[in-house]
Protein backbone atom coordinates (compact mmCIF):
# COMPACT_ATOMS: atom_id res chain seq x y z
CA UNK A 1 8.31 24.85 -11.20
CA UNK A 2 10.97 27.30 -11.06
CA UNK A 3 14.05 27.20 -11.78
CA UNK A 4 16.68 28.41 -8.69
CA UNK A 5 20.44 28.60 -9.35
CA UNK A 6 23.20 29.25 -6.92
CA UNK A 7 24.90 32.00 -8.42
CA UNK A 8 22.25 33.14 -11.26
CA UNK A 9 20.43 36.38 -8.81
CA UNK A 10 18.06 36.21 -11.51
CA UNK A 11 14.48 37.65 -10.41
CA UNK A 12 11.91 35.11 -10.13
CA UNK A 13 9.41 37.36 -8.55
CA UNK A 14 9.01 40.93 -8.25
CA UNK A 15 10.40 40.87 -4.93
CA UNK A 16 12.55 38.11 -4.66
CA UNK A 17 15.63 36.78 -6.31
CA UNK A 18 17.64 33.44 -6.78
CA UNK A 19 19.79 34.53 -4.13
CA UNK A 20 17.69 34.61 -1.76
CA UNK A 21 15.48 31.71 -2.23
CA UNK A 22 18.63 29.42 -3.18
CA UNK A 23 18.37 26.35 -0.94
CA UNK A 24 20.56 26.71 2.62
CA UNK A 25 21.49 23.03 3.06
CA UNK A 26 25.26 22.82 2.88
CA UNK A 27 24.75 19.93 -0.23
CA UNK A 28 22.13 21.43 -2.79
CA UNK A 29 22.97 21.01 -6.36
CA UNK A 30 23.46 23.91 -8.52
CA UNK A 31 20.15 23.98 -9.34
CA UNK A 32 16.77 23.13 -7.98
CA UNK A 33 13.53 23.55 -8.40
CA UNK A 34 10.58 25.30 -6.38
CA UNK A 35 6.93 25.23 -6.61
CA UNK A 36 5.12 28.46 -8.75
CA UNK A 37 2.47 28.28 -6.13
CA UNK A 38 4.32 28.43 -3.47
CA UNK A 39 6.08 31.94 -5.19
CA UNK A 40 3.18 33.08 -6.39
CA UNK A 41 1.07 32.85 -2.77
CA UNK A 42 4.96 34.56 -1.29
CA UNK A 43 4.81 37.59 -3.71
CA UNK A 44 1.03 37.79 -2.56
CA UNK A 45 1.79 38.01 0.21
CA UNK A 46 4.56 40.75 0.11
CA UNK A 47 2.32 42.50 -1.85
CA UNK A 48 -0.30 42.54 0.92
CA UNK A 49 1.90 43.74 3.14
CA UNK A 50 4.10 45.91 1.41
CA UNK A 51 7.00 45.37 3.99
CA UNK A 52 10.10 43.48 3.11
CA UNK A 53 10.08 39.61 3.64
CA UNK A 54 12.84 37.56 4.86
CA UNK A 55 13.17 34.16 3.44
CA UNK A 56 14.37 31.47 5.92
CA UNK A 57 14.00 28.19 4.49
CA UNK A 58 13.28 27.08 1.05
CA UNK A 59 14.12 23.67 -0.72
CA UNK A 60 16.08 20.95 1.33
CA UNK A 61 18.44 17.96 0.51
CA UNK A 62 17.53 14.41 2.78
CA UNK A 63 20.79 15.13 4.26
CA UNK A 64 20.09 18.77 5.64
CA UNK A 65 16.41 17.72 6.60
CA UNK A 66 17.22 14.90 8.46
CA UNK A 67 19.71 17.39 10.18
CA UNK A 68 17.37 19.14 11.68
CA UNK A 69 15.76 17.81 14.89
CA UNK A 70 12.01 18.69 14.16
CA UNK A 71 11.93 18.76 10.49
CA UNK A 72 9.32 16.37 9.28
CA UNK A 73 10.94 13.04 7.24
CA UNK A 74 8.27 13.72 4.57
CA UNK A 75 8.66 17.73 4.40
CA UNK A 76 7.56 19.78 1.56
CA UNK A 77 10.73 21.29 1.53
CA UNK A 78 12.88 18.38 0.52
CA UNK A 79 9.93 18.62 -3.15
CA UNK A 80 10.80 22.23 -3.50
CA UNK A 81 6.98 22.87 -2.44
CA UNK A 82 7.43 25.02 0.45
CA UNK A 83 8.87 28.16 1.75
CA UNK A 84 9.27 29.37 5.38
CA UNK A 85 9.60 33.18 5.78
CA UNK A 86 9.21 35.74 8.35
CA UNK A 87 8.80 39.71 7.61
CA UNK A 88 12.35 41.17 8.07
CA UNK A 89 10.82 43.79 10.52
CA UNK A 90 10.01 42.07 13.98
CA UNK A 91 7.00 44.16 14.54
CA UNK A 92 6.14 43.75 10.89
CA UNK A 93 6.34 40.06 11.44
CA UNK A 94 4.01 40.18 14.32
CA UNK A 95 1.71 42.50 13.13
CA UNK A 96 0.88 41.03 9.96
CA UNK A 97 0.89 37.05 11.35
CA UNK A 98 -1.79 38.54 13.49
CA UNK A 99 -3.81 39.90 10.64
CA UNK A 100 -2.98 36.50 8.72
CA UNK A 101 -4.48 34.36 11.48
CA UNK A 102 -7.77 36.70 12.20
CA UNK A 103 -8.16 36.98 8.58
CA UNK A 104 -8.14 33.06 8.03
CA UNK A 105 -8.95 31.32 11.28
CA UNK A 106 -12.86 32.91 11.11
CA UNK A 107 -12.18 35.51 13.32
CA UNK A 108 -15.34 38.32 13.38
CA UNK A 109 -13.23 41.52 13.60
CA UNK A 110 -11.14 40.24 10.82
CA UNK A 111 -10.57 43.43 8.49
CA UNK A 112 -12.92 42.20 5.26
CA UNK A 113 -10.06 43.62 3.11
CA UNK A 114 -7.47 40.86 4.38
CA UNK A 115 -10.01 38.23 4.30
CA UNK A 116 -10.27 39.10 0.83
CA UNK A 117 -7.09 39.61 -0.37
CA UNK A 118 -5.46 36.76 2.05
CA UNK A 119 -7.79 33.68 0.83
CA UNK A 120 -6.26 34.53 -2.65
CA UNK A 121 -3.11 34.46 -1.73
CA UNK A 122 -3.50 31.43 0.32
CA UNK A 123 -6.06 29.52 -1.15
CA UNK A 124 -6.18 30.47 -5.01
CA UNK A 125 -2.61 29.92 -5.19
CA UNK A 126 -2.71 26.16 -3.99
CA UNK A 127 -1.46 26.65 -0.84
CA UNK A 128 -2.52 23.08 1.52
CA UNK A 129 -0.16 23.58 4.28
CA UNK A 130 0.09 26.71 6.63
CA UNK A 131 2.34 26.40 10.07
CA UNK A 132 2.47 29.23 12.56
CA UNK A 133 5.79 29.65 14.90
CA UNK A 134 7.46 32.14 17.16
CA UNK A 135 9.77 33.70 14.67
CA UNK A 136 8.60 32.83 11.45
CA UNK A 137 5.34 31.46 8.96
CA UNK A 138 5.51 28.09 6.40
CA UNK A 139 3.48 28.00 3.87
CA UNK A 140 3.59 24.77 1.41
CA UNK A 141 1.64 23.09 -1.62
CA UNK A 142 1.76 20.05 -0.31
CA UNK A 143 -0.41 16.80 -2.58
CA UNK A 144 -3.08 14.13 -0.98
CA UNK A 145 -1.92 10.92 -1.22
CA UNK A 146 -4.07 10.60 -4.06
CA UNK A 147 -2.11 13.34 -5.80
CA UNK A 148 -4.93 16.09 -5.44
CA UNK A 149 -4.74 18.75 -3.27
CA UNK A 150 -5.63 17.99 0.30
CA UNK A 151 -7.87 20.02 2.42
CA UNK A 152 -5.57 22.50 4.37
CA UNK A 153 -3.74 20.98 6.76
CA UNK A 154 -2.79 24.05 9.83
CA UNK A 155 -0.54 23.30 12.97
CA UNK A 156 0.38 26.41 15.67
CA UNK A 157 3.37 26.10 17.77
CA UNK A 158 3.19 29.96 18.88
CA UNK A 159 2.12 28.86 22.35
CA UNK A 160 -0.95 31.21 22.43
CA UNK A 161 1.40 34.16 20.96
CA UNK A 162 -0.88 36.07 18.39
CA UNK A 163 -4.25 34.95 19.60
CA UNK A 164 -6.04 32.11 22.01
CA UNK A 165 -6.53 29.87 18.84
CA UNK A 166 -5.02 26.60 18.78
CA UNK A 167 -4.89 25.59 15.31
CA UNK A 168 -4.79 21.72 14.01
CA UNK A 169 -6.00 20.13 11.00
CA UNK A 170 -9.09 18.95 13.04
CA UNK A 171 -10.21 22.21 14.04
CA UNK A 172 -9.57 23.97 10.70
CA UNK A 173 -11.73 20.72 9.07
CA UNK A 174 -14.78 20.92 11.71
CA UNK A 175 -14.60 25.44 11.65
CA UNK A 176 -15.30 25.36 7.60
């Protein structure tokens, strides 16, 4: 686990610094903690890309979680195991959700370069949890409830956005 401070700005990654993956809830301690995985499969990612990535969400108190009306009581966030980001360029952030999603969801004119590089990113680097939305991507580490990895868990709330696939944990378990 990492180590994120408030007012370090210490690099963690290549790309990204304390500042900006410092927890947003108005509460957070000095200090907290996030997943390697979970910065590991981010700096993949931004490598992949090579376009600047926005950070919109990283570790959560129980107070700002339960703020929000869709956040999920048992989020990754609130362990410091997930991290919700969108490219900082609009059509960057389209563009390369698109590529993530034929890439990953089985799609045949997926570029065999981004299948490559993306199941790394994703996959090798733990990541169990992958949601799609409008405006931005989450990516998390989450555990089973036997305390090993999971099989990846997907959910889509794009409304048809990027692509006609409707992703859920059912479909991504019966496509594999």
């Amino acid at each position: 686990m990492a180590e994120i401070c408030k007012n370090r700005g210490q690099m963690i990654r290549p790309n990204f610094n304390e500042t900006e993956l410092y927890s947003g809830s108005p509460d957070a301690p000095e200090c907290h903690y996030l997943d390697d995985r979970v910065l590991d499969a981010l700096q993949c990612l931004r490598n992949w890309s090579g376009a600047p990535i926005k950070i919109t969400s990283t570790f959560r108190t129980e107070l700002h979680n339960n703020s929000l009306e869709r956040a999920s009581k048992t989020s990754q966030h609130l362990k410091g195991r997930a991290i919700d980001f969108r490219w900082a360029d609009r059509k960057d952030h389209d563009k390369y959700i698109k590529r993530i999603r034929e890439a990953l969801i089985c799609s045949k004119n997926a570029n065999q370069y981004d299948v490559q590089v993306l199941t790394n990113c994703i996959y090798n680097n733990g990541i169990r949890g992958m949601g799609f939305y409008e405006t931005f991507m989450h990516i998390d580490t989450r555990l089973g409830i036997d305390g090993n990895p999971p099989q990846m868990g997907m959910w889509d709330t794009t409304n048809n956005k990027y692509d006609d696939f409707k992703l859920t944990g059912e479909w991504y378990r019966d496509s594999v």
